[in-house]
Protein backbone atom coordinates (compact mmCIF):
# COMPACT_ATOMS: atom_id res chain seq x y z
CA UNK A 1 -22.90 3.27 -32.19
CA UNK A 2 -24.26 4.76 -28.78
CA UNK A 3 -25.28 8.40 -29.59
CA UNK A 4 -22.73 9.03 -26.24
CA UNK A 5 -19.39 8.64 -28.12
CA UNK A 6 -20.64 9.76 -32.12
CA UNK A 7 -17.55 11.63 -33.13
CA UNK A 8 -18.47 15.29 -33.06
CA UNK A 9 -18.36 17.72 -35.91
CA UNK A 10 -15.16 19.76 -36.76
CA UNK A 11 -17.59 22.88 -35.96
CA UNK A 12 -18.33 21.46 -32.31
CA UNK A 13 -18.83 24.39 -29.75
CA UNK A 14 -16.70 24.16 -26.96
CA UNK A 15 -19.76 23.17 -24.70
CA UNK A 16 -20.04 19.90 -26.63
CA UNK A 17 -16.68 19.63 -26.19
CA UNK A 18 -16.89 20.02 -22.62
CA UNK A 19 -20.55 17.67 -22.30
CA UNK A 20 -18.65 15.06 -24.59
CA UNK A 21 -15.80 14.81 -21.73
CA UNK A 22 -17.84 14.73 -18.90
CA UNK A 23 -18.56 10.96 -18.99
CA UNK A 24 -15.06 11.11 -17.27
CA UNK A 25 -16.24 11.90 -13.96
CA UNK A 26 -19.07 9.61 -14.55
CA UNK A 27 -16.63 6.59 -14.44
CA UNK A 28 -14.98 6.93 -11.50
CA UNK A 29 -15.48 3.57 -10.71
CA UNK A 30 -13.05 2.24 -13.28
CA UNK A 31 -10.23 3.78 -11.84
CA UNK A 32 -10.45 0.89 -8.92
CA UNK A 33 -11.23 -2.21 -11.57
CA UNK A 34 -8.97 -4.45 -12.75
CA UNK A 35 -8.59 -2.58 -16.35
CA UNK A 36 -7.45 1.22 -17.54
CA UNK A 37 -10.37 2.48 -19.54
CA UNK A 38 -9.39 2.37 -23.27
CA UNK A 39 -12.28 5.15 -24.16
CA UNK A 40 -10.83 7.80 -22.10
CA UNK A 41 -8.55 8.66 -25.02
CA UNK A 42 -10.96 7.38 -27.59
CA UNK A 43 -13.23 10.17 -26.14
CA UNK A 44 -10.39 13.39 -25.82
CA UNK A 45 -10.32 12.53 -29.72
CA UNK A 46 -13.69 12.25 -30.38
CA UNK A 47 -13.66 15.70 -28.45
CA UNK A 48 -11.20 17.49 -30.55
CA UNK A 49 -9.41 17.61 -27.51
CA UNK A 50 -6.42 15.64 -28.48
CA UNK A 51 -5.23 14.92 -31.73
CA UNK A 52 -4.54 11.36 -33.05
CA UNK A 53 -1.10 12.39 -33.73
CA UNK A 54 -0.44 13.47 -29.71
CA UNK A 55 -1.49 9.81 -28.29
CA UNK A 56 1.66 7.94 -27.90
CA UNK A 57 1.69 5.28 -30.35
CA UNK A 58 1.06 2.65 -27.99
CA UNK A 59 -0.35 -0.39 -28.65
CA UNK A 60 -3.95 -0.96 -27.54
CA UNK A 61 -3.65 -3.99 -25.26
CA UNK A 62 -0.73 -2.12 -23.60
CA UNK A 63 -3.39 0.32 -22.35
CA UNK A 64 -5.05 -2.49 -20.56
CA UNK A 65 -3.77 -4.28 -17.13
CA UNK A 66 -5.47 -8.36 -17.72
CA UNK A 67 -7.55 -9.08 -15.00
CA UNK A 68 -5.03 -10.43 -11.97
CA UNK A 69 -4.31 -10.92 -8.37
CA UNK A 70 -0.96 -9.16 -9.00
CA UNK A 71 -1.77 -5.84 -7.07
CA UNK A 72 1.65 -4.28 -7.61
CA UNK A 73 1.35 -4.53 -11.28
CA UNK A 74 -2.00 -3.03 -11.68
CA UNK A 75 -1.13 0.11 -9.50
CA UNK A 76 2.04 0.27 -11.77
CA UNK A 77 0.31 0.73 -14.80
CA UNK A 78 -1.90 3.15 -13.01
CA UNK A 79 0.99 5.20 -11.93
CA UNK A 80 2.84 5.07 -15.58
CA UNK A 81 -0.24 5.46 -17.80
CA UNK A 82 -3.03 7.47 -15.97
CA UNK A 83 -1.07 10.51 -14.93
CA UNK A 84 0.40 11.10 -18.35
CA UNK A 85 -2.84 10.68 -20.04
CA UNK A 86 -4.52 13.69 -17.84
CA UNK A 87 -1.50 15.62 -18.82
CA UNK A 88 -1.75 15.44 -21.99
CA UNK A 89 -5.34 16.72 -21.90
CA UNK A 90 -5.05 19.56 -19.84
CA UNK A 91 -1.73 20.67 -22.30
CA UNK A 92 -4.35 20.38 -24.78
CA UNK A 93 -6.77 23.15 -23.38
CA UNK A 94 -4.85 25.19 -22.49
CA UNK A 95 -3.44 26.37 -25.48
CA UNK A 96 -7.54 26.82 -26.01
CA UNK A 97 -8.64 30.19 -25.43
CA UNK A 98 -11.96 29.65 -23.83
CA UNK A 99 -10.88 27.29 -21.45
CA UNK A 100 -14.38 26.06 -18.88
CA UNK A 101 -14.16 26.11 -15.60
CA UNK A 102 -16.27 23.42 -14.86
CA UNK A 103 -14.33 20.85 -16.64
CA UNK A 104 -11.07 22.09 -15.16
CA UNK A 105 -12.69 21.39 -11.95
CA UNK A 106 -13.60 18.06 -12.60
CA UNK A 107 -10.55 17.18 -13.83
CA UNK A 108 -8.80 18.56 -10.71
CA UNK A 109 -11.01 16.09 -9.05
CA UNK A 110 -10.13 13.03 -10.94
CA UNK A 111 -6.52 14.05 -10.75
CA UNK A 112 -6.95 14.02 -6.65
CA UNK A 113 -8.42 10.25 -6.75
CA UNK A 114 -5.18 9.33 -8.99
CA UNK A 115 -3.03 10.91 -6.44
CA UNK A 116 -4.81 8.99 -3.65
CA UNK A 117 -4.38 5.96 -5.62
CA UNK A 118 -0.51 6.48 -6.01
CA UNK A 119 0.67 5.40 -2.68
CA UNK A 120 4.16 6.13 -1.49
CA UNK A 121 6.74 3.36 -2.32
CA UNK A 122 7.94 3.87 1.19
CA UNK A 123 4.97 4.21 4.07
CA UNK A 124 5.78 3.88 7.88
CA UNK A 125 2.43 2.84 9.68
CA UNK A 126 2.96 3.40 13.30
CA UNK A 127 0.40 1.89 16.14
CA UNK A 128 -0.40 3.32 19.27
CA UNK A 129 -2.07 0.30 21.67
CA UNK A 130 -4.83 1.43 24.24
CA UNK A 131 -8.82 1.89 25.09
CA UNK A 132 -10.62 4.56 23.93
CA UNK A 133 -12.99 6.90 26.20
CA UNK A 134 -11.61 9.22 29.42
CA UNK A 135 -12.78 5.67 31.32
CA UNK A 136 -8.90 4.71 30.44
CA UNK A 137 -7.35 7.87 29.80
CA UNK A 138 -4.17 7.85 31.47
CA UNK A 139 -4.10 4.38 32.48
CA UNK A 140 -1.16 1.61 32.75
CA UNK A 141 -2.74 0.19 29.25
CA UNK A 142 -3.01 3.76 27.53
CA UNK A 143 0.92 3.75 27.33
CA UNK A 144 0.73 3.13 23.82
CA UNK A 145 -1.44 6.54 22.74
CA UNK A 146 0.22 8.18 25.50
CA UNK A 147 4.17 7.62 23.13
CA UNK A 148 1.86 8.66 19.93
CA UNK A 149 0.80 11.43 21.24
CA UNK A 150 4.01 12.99 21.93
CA UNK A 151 5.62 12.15 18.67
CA UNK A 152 2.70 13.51 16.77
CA UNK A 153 3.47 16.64 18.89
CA UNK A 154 7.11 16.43 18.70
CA UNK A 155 6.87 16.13 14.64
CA UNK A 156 4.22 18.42 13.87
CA UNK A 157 1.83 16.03 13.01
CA UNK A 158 -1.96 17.43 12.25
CA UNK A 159 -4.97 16.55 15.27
CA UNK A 160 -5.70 12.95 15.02
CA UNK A 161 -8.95 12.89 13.62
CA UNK A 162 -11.71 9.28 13.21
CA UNK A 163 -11.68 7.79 10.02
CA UNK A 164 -14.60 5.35 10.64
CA UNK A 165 -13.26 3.17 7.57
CA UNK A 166 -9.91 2.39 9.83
CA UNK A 167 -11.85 2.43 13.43
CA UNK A 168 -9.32 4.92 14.02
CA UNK A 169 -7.88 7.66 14.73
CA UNK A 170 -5.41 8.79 12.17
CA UNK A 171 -2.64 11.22 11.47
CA UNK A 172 -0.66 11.94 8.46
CA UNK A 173 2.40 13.36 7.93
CA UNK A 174 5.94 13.47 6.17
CA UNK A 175 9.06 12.38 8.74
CA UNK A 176 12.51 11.51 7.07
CA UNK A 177 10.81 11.76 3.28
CA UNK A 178 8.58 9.06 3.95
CA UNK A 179 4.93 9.38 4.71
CA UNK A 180 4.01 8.14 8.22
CA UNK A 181 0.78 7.49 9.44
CA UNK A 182 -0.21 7.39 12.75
CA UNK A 183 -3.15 5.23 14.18
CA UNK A 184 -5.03 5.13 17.85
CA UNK A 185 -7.43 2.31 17.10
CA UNK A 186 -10.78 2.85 18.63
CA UNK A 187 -11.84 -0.70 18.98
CA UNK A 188 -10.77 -1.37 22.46
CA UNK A 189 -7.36 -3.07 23.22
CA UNK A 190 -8.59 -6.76 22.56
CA UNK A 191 -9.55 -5.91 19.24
CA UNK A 192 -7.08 -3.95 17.87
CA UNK A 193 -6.29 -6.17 15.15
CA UNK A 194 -9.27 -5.35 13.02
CA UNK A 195 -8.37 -1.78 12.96
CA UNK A 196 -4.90 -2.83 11.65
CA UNK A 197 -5.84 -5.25 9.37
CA UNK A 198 -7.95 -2.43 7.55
CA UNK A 199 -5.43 0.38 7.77
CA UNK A 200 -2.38 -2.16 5.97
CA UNK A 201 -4.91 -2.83 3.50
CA UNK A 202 -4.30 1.10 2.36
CA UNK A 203 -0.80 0.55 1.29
CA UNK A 204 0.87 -2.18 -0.85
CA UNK A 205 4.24 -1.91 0.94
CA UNK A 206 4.02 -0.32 4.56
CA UNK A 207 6.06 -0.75 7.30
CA UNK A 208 4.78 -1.62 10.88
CA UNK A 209 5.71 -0.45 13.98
CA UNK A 210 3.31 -1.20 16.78
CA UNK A 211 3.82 0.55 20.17
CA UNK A 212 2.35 -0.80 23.84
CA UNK A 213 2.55 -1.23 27.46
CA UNK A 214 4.21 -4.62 28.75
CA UNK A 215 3.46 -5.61 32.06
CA UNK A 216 7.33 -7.45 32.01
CA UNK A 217 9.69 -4.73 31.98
CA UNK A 218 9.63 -2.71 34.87
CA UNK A 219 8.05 1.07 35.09
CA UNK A 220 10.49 3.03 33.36
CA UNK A 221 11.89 0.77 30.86
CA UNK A 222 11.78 0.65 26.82
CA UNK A 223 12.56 -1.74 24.44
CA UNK A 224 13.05 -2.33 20.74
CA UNK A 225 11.97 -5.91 19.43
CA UNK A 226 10.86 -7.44 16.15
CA UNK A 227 9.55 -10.84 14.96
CA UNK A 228 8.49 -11.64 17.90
CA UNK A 229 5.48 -13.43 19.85
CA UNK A 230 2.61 -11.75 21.40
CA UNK A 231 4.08 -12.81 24.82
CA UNK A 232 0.41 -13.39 25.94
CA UNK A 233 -0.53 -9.26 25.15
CA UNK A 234 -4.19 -9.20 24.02
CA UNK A 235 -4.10 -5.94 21.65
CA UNK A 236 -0.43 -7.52 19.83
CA UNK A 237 -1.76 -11.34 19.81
CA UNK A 238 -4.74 -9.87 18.07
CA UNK A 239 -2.78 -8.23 15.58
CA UNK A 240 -0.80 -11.13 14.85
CA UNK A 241 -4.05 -13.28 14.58
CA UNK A 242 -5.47 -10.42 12.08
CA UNK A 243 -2.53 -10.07 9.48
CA UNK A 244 -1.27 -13.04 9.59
CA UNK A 245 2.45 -12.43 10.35
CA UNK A 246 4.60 -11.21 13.78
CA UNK A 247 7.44 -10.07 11.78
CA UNK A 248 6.85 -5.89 12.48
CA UNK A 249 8.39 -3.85 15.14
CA UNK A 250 7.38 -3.58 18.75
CA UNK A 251 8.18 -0.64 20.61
CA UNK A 252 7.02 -2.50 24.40
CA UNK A 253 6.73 0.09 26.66
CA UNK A 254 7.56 -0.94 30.88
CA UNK A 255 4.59 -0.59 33.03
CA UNK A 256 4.94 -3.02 35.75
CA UNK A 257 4.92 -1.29 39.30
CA UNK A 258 8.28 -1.06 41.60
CA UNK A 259 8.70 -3.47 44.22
CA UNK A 260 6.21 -5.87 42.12
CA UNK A 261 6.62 -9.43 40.33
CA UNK A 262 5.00 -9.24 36.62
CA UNK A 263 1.71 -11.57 37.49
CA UNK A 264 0.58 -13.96 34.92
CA UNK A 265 -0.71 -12.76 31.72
CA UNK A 266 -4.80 -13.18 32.00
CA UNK A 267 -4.86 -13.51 35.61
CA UNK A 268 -7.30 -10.81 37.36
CA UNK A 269 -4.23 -9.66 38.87
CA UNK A 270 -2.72 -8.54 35.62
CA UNK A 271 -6.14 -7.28 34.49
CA UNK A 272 -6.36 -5.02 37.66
CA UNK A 273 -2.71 -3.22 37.35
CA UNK A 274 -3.25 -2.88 33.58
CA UNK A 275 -6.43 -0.53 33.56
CA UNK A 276 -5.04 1.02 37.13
CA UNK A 277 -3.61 5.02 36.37
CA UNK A 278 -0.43 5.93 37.06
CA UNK A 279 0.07 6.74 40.87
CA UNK A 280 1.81 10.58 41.79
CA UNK A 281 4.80 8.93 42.63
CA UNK A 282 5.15 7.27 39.51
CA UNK A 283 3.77 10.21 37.09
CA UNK A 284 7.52 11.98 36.63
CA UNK A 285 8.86 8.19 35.48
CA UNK A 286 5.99 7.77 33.28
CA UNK A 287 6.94 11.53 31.67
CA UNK A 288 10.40 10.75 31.05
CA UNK A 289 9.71 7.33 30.38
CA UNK A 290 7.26 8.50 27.40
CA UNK A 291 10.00 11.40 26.15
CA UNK A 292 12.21 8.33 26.27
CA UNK A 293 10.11 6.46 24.27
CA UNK A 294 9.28 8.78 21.59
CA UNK A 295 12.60 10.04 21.03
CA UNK A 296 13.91 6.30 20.37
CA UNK A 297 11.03 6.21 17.82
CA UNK A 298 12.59 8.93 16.47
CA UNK A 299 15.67 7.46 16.19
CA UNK A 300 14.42 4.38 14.77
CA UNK A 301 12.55 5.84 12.15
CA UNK A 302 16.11 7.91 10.74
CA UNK A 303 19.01 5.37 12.04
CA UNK A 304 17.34 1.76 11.07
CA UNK A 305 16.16 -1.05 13.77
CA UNK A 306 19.91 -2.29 14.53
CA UNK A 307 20.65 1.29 15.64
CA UNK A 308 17.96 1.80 17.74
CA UNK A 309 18.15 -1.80 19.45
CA UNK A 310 21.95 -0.93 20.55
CA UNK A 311 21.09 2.71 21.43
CA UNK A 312 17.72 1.47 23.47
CA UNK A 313 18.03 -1.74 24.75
CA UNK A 314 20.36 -1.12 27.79
């Protein structure tokens, strides 16, 4: 038997208590494999940690989660077994009078990855389209981060900060009871779909609304779509291309100039008025325009999409 997991004596200091338990935060790794580590309890016993008698009585395999592609079962088992197991070793020392710090730490630690791990059953991913850099700030193609930013403001989210992982930058917060996350990716507008691709990958079941600028609807207008085609936009076709699907909600923002036909998508025409800023005449329709914009998000996000539609699409 590996000198690492000999039972100890009955007359074990706490220290060897403590050293015995600290291959826990050694195998981090195995919270993300495809099986719950069996010799995390086999080691609180071995500790005098836990009693046999205060391990459910389980049977083995149930411990385990058989290697599968079925992602929603594994997290399940890590959200019905892990928690409880952590639980019942910290009930365990603390009825201990010389209780170490340093292990509580660690534990703390390992408790943070679980809670990381256990993702909200409900999760509203919301995408703001544009171009990073003050190059674009404020431009026709920006309108995107431009509605983000003022419902982050509006709803007390924290500053949007990179996450290189996501190409991104994120904000987190709680609207309605449900966790919302809010992204600005950073890969330019034609690209956007890599950025989205990565940040759905963090949830098993989020929901997608994706906000832009649409050269068809004229300066001032909103509307409320879903399932629907890219309608030749670069930053939503790439999105499509990147997840795979259409079916998420569009907030399309109106951008096209007064007095001016929307010009074919791709031509250097539409290219032009797209990265062009907002003229002085136009600025006070672009602010209520955006207030419009992010209070039917809003709205959305408490009343449902068939709401919003009726209330927005006039």
């Amino acid at each position: 038997m590996n000198r690492n997991t000999e039972p100890l004596s009955e007359n074990a200091t706490q220290e060897q208590k403590v050293v015995a338990l600290r291959g826990i935060s050694n195998q981090k790794k195995c919270l993300f494999e495809n099986k719950i580590p069996v010799f995390w309890f086999q080691t609180a016993v071995r500790a005098n940690l836990l009693s046999h008698e205060s391990i459910p009585s389980i049977p083995r395999e149930e411990w385990r989660v058989a290697n599968t592609k079925n992602q929603t079962t594994m997290q399940s088992a890590y959200v019905f077994i892990l928690p409880p197991f952590f639980l019942f070793v910290l009930f365990s020392l603390e009825k201990r009078a010389n209780l170490n710090y340093t292990f509580c730490k660690k534990a703390c630690q390992l408790l943070k990855i679980i809670k990381k791990m256990i993702q909200c059953k409900n999760m509203i991913l919301i995408i703001g389209l544009g171009n990073p850099g003050e190059k674009f700030k404020n431009t026709r193609h920006n309108a995107g981060f431009m509605v983000l930013d003022k419902f982050a403001k509006e709803n007390n989210f924290p500053e949007f900060k990179l996450q290189k992982k996501y190409d991104s930058l994120v904000s987190e917060n709680v609207v309605n009871d449900e966790k919302t996350i809010l992204a600005k990716p950073q890969t330019f507008m034609n690209d956007s779909g890599k950025a989205a691709k990565y940040l759905l990958k963090s949830s098993t079941r989020p929901g997608l609304i994706v906000i832009h600028d649409d050269i068809d609807l004229p300066l001032g207008k909103i509307k409320i779509v879903k399932d629907r085609g890219s309608a030749g936009h670069k930053g939503v076709e790439s999105i499509i291309k990147n997840i795979g699907a259409k079916n998420f909600i569009r907030l399309r923002i109106g951008i096209q100039p007064k007095q001016s036909r929307s010009p074919n998508h791709g031509t250097e025409k539409a290219k032009e008025i797209v990265l062009k800023k907002f003229t002085k005449e136009e600025q006070k329709i672009i602010d209520e325009m955006i207030d419009k914009a992010a209070e039917s998000l809003d709205f959305l996000l408490k009343e449902g999409l068939d709401k919003a539609m009726n209330e927005y699409n006039k």
